[in-house]
C-alpha atoms as a PDB file:
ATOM      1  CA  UNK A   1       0.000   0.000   0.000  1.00  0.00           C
ATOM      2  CA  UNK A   2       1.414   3.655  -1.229  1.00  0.00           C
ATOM      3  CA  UNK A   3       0.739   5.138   2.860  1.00  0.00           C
ATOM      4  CA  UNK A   4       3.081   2.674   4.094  1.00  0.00           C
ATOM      5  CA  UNK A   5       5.899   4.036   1.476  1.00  0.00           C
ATOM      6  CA  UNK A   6       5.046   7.725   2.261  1.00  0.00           C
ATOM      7  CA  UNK A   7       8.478   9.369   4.304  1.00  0.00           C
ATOM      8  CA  UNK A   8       6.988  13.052   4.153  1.00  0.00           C
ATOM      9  CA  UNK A   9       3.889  14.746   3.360  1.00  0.00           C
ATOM     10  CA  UNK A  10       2.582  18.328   4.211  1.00  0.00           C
ATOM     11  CA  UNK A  11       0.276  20.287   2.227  1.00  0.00           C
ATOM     12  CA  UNK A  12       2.922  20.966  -0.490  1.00  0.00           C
ATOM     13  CA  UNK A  13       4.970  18.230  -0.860  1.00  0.00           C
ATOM     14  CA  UNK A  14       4.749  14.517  -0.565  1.00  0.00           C
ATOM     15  CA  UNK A  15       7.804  11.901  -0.962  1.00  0.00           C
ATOM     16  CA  UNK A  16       7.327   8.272  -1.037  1.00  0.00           C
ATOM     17  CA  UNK A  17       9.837   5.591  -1.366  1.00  0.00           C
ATOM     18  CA  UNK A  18       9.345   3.792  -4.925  1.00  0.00           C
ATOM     19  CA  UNK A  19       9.974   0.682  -5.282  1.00  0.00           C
ATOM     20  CA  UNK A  20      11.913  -0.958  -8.404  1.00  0.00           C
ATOM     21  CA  UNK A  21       9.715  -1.808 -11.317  1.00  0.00           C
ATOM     22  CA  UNK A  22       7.617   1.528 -10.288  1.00  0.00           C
ATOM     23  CA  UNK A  23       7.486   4.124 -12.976  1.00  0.00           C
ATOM     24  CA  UNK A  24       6.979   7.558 -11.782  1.00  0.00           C
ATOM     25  CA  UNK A  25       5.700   9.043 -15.190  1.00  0.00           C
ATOM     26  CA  UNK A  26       3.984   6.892 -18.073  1.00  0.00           C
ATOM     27  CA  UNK A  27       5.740   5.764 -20.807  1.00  0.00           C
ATOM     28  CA  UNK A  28       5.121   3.581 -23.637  1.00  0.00           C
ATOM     29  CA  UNK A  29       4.359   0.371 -21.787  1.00  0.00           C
ATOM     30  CA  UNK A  30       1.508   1.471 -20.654  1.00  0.00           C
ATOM     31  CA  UNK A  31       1.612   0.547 -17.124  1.00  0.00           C
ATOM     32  CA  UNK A  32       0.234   2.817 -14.443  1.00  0.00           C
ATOM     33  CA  UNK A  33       2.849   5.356 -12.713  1.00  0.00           C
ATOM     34  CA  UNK A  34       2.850   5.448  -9.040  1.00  0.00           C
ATOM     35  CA  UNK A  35       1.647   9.162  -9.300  1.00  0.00           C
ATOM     36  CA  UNK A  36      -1.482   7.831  -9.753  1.00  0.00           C
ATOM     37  CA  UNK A  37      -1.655   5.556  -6.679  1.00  0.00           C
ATOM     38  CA  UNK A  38      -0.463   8.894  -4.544  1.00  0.00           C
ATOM     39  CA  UNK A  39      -3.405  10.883  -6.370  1.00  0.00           C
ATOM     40  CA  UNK A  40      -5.785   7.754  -5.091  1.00  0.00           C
ATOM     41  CA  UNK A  41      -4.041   8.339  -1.376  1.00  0.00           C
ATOM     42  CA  UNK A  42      -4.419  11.742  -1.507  1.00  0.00           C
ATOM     43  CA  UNK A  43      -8.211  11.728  -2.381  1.00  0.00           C
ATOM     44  CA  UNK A  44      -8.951   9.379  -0.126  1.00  0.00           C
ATOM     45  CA  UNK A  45      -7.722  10.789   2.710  1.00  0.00           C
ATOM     46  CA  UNK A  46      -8.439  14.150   2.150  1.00  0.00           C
ATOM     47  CA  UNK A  47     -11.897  13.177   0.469  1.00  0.00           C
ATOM     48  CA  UNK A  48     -10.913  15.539  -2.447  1.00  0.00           C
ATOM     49  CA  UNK A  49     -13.271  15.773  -5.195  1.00  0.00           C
ATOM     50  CA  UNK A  50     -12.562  15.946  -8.942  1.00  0.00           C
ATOM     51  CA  UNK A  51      -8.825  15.502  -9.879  1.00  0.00           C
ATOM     52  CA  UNK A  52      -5.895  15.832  -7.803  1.00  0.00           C
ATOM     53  CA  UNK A  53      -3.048  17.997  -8.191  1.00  0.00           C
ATOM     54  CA  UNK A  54      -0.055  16.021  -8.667  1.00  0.00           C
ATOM     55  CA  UNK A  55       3.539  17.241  -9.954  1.00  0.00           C
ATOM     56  CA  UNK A  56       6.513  14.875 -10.620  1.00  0.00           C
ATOM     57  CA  UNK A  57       9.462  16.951  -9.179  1.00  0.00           C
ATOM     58  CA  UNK A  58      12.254  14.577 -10.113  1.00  0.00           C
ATOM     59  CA  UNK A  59      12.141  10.941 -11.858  1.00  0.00           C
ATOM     60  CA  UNK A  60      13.822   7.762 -11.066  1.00  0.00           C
ATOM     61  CA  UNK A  61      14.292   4.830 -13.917  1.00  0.00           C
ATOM     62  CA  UNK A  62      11.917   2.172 -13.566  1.00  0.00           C
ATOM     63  CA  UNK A  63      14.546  -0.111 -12.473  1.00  0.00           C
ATOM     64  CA  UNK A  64      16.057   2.130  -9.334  1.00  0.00           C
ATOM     65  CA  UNK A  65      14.398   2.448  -6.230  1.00  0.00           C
ATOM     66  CA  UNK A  66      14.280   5.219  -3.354  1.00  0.00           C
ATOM     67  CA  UNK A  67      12.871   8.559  -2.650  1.00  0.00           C
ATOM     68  CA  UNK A  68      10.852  10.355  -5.237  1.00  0.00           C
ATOM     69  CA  UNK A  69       9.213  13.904  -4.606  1.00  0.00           C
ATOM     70  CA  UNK A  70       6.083  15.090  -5.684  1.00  0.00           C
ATOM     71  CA  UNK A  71       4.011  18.868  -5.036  1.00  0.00           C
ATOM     72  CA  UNK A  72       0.424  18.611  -4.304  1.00  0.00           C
ATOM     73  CA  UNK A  73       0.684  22.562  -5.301  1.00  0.00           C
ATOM     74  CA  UNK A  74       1.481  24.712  -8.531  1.00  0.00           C
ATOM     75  CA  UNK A  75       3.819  26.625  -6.368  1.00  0.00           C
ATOM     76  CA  UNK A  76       5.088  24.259  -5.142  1.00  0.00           C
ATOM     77  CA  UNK A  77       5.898  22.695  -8.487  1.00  0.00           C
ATOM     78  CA  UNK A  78       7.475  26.005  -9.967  1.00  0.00           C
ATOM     79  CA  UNK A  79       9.582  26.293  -6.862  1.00  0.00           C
ATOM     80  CA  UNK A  80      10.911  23.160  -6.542  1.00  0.00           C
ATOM     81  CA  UNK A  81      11.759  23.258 -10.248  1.00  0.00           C
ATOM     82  CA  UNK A  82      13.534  26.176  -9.845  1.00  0.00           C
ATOM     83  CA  UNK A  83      15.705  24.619  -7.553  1.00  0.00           C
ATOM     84  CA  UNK A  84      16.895  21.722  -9.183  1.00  0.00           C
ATOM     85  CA  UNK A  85      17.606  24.049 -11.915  1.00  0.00           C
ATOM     86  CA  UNK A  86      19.740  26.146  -9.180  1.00  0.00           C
ATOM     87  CA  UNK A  87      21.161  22.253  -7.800  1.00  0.00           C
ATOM     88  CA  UNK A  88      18.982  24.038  -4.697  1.00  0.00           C
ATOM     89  CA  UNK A  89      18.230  19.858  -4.065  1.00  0.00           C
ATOM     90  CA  UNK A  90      20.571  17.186  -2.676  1.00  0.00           C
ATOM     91  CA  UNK A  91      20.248  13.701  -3.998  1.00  0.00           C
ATOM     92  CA  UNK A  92      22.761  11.019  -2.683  1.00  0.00           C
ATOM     93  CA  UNK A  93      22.503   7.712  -4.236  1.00  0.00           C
ATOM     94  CA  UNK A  94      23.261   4.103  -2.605  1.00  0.00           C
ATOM     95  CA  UNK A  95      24.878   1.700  -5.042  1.00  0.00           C
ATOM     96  CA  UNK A  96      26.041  -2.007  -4.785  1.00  0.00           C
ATOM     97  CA  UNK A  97      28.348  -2.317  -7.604  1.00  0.00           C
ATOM     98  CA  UNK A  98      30.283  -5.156  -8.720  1.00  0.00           C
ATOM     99  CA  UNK A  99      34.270  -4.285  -8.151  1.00  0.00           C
ATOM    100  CA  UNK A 100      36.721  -3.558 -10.995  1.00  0.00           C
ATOM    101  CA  UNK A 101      37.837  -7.316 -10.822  1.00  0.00           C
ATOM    102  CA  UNK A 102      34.288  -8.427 -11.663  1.00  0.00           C
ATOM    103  CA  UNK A 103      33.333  -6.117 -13.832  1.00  0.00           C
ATOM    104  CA  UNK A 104      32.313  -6.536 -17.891  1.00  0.00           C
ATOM    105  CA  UNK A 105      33.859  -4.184 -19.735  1.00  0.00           C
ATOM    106  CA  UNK A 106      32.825  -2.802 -23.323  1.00  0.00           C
ATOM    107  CA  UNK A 107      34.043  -1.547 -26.545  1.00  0.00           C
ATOM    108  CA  UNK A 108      32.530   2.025 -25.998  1.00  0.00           C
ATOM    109  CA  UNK A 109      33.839   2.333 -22.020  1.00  0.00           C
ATOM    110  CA  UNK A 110      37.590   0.930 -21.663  1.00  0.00           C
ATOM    111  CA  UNK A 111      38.874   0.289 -18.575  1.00  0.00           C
ATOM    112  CA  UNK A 112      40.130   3.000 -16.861  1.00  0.00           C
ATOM    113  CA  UNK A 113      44.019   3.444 -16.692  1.00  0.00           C
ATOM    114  CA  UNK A 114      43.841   4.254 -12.793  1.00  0.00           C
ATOM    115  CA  UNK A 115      41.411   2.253 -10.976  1.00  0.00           C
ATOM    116  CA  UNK A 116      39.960   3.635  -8.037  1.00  0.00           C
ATOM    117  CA  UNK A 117      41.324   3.519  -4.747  1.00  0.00           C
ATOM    118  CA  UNK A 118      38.488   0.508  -3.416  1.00  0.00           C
ATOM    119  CA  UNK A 119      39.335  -2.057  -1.367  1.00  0.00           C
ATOM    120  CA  UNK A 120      37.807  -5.674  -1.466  1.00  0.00           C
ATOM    121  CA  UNK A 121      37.001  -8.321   1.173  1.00  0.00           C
ATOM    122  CA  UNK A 122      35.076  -7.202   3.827  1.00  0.00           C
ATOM    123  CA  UNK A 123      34.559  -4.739   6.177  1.00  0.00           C
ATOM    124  CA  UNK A 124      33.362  -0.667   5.829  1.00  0.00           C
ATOM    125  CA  UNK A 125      36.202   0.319   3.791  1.00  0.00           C
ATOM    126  CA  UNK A 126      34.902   3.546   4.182  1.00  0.00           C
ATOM    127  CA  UNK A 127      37.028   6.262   1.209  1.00  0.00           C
ATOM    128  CA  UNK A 128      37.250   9.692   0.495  1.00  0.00           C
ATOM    129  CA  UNK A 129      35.200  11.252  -2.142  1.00  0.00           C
ATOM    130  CA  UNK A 130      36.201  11.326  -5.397  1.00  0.00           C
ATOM    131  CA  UNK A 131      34.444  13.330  -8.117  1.00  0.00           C
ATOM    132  CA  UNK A 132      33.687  12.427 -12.136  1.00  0.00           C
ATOM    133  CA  UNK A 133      33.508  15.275 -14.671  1.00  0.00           C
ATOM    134  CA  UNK A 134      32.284  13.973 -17.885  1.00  0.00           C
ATOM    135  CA  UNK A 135      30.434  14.430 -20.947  1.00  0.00           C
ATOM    136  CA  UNK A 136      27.326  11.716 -21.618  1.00  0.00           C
ATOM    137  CA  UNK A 137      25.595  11.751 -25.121  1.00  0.00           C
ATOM    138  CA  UNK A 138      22.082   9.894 -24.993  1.00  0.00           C
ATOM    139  CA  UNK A 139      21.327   7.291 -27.882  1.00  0.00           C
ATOM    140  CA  UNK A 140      17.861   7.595 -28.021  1.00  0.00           C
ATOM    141  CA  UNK A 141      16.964   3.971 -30.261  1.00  0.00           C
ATOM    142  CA  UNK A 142      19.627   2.195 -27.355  1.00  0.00           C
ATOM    143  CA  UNK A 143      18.160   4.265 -24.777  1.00  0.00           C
ATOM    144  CA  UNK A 144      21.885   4.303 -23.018  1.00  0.00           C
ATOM    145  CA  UNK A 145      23.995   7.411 -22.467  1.00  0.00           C
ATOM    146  CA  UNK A 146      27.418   6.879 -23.914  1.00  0.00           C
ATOM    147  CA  UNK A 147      30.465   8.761 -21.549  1.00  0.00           C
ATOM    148  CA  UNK A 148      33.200  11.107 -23.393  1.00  0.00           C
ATOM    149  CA  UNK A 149      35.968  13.264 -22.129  1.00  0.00           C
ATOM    150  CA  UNK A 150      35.514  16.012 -24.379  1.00  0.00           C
ATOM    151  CA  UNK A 151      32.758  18.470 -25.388  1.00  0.00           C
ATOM    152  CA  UNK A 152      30.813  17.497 -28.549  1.00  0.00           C
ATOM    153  CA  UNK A 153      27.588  17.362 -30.637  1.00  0.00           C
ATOM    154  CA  UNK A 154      24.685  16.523 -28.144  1.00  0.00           C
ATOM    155  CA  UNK A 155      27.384  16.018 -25.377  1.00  0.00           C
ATOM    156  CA  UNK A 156      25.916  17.024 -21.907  1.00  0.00           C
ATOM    157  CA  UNK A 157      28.163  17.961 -19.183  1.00  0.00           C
ATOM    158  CA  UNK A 158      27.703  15.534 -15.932  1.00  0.00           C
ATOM    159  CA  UNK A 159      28.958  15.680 -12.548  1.00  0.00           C
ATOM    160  CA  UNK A 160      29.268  13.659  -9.966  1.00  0.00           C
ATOM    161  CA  UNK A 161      30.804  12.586  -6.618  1.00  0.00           C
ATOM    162  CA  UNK A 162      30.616   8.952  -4.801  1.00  0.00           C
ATOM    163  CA  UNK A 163      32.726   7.205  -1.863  1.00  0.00           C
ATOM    164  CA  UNK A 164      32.598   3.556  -0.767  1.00  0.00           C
ATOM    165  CA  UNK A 165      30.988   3.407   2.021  1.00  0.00           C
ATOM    166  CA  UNK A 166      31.215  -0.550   2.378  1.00  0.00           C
ATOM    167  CA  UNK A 167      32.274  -3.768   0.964  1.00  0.00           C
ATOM    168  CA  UNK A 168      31.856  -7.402   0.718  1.00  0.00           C
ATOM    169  CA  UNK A 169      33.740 -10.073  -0.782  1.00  0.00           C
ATOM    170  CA  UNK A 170      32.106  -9.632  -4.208  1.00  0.00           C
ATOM    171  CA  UNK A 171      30.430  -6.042  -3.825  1.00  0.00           C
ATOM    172  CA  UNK A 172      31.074  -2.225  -3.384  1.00  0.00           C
ATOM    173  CA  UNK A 173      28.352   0.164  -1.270  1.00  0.00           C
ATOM    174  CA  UNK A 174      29.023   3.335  -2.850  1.00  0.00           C
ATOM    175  CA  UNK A 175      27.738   6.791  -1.460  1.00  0.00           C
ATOM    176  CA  UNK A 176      27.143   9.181  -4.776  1.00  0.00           C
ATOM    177  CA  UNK A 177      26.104  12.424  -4.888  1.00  0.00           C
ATOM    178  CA  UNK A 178      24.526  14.103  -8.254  1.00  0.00           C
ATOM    179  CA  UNK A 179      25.677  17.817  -9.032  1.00  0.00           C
ATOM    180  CA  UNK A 180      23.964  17.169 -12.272  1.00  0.00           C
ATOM    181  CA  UNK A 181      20.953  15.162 -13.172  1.00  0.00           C
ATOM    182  CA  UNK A 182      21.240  13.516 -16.778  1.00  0.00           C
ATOM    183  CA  UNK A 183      19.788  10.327 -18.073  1.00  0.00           C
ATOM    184  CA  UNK A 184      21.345   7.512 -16.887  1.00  0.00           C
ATOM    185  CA  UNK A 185      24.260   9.270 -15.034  1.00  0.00           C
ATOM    186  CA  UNK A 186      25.003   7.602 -12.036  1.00  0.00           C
ATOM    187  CA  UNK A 187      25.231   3.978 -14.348  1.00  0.00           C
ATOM    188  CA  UNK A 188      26.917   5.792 -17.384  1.00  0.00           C
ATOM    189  CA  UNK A 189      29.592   7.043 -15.265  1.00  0.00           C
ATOM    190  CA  UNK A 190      30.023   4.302 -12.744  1.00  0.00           C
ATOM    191  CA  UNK A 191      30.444   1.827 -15.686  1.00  0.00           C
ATOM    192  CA  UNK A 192      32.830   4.261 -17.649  1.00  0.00           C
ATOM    193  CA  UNK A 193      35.424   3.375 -14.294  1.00  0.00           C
ATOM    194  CA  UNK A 194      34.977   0.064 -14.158  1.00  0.00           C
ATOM    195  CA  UNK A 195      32.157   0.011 -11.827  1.00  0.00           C
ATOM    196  CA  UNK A 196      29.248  -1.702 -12.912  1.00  0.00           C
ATOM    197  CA  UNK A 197      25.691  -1.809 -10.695  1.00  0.00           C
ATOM    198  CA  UNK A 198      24.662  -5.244  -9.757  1.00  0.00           C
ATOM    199  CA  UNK A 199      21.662  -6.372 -12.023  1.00  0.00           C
ATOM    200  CA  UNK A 200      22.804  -3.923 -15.063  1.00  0.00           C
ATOM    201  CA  UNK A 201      23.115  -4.986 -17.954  1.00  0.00           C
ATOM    202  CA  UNK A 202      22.685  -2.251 -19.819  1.00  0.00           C
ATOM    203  CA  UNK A 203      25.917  -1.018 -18.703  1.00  0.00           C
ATOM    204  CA  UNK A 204      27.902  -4.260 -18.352  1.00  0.00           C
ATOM    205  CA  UNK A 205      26.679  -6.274 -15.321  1.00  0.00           C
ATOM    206  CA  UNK A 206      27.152 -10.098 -15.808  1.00  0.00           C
ATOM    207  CA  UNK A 207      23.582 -11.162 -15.388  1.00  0.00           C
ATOM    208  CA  UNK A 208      20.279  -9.426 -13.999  1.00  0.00           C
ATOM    209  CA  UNK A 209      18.111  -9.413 -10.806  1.00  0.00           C
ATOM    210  CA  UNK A 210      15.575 -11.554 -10.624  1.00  0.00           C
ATOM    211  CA  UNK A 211      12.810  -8.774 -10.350  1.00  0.00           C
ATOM    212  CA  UNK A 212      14.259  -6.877 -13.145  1.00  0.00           C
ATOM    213  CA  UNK A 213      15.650  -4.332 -10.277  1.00  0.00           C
ATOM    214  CA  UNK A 214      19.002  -2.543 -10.204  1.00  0.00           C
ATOM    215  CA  UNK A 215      20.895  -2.222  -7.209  1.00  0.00           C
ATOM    216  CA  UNK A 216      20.979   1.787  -7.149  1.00  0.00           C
ATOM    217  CA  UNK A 217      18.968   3.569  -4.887  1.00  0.00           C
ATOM    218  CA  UNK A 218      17.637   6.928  -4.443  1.00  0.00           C
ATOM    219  CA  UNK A 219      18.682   7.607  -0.551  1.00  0.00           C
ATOM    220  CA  UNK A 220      18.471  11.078   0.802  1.00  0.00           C
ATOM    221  CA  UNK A 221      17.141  14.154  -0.277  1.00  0.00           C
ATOM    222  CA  UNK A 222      17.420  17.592   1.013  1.00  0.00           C
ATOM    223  CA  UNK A 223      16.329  20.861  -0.012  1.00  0.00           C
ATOM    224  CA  UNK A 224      14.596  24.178   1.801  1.00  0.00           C
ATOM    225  CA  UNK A 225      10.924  23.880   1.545  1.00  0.00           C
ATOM    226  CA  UNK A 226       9.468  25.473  -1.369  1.00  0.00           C
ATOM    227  CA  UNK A 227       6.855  27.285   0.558  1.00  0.00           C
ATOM    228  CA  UNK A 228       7.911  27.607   4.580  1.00  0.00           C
ATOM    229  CA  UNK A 229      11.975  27.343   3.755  1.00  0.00           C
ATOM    230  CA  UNK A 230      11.952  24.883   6.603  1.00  0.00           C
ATOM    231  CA  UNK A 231      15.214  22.168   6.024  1.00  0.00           C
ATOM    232  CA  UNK A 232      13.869  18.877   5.044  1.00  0.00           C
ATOM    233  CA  UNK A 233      15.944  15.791   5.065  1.00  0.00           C
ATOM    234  CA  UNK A 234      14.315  12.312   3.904  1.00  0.00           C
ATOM    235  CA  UNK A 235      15.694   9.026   4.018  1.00  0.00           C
ATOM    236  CA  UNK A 236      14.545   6.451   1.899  1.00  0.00           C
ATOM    237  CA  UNK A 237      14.669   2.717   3.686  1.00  0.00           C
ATOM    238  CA  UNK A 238      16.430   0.097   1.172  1.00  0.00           C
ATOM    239  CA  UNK A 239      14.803  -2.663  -0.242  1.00  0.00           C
ATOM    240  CA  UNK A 240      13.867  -5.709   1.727  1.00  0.00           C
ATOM    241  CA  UNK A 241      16.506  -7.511  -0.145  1.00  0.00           C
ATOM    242  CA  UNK A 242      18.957  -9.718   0.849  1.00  0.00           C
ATOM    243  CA  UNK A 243      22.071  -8.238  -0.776  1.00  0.00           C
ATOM    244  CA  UNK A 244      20.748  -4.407  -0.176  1.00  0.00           C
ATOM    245  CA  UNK A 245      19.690  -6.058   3.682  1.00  0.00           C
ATOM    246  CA  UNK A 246      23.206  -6.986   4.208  1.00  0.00           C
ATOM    247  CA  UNK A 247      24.408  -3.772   3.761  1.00  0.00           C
ATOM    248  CA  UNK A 248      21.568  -2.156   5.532  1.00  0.00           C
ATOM    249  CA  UNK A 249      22.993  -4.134   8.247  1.00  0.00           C
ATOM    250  CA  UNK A 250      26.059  -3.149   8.981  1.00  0.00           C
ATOM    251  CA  UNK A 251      25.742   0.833   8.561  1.00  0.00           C
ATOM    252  CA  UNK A 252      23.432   0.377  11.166  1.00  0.00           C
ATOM    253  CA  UNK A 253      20.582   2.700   9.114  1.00  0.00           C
ATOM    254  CA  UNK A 254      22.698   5.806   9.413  1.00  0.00           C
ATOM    255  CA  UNK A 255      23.764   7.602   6.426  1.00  0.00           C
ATOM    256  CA  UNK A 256      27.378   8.558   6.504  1.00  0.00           C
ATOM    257  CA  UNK A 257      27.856  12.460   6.532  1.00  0.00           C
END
């Protein structure tokens, strides 16, 4: 049920924690968008009549999970709009990634000639952050953003920073924060350095999840309210899954600062 997924809600904003499979907007396949489930909450509970207001702030892909924000209000909408455009929004990312050692590489993203400084085998291997400046250039019939040093034709400059946060004997938990928000940035640019997101094939993971998930999750968000300017933090729960679980466990729920 969409209530028990709800992590904020005033009478501007609501977040709720999607799960993977979700889509936030419709698309082509048809299926129903979990706006639609929050427009049912919201005129339930409020007994609303006629449509509800509804506005997508940000979007996740279908196959990540985590916190997604939505206005109930116009202003709100314009206002929170206006501050991604101003990066007025924090997002920070989870992701279990497979390590350089396990990673598929391919013909468009060659392995990096310095790999990160990761460590393997256990433990919080906790690292300092290190930041990606790149281009990305979207191929619309692959739907996959392709990762380029240089400026160029329908080249989009992305940013990024990410830590590990964690390890296991086969995975990386990675902390990554988006300065920009392009398609597919946080798996484009992983990939491109030899860091691939478990279940993602599209960008080079050996085989997929069994629910069609990804392992890359949409963790914290922060921003001044649109409306009051109070500070609003929201953390987004992982999946119950056993890999994400595992993880879960041993940073103990807290987010790192």
């Amino acid at each position: 049920m969409i209530q028990e997924r709800i992590l904020y809600e005033d009478n501007h904003l609501i977040i709720v924690n999607k799960m993977p499979s979700e889509i936030t907007q419709g698309d082509k396949t048809g299926d129903e968008p979990m706006g639609e489930a929050v427009k049912q909450y919201l005129k339930e509970k409020y007994d609303k009549p006629g449509n509800v207001f509804l506005g997508v702030v940000h979007r996740l892909d279908r196959p990540v999970s985590g916190a997604v924000i939505f206005a109930r209000t116009g202003k709100a909408l314009a206002r929170m709009n206006a501050m991604l455009q101003k990066r007025e929004i924090r997002k920070v990312y989870w992701a279990v990634c497979i390590g350089p050692q396990f990673a598929v590489r391919s013909s468009h993203n060659p392995p990096p000639s310095v790999p990160p400084p990761f460590s393997n085998g256990g433990g919080q291997g906790e690292s300092s952050w290190i930041s990606l400046s790149d281009y990305l250039k979207k191929n619309e019939q692959q739907n996959k953003s392709y990762v380029y040093d240089e400026p160029g034709p329908g080249r989009l400059k992305a940013e990024l920073k990410y830590r590990q946060i964690a390890s296991s004997d086969r995975y990386l938990l990675l902390e990554v924060e988006l300065m920009t928000g392009r398609h597919h940035q946080i798996r484009a640019q992983l990939s491109a350095i030899g860091l691939t997101i478990k279940g993602d094939l599209k960008y080079g993971a050996p085989r997929s999840n069994p629910d069609g998930s990804i392992h890359l999750h949409s963790r914290l968000v922060e921003f001044r309210h649109p409306v009051s300017g109070a500070f609003i933090s929201v953390t987004a729960p992982v999946p119950q899954e056993k890999v994400w679980q595992l993880f879960n466990a041993d940073r103990s729920l807290d987010l790192p600062g």
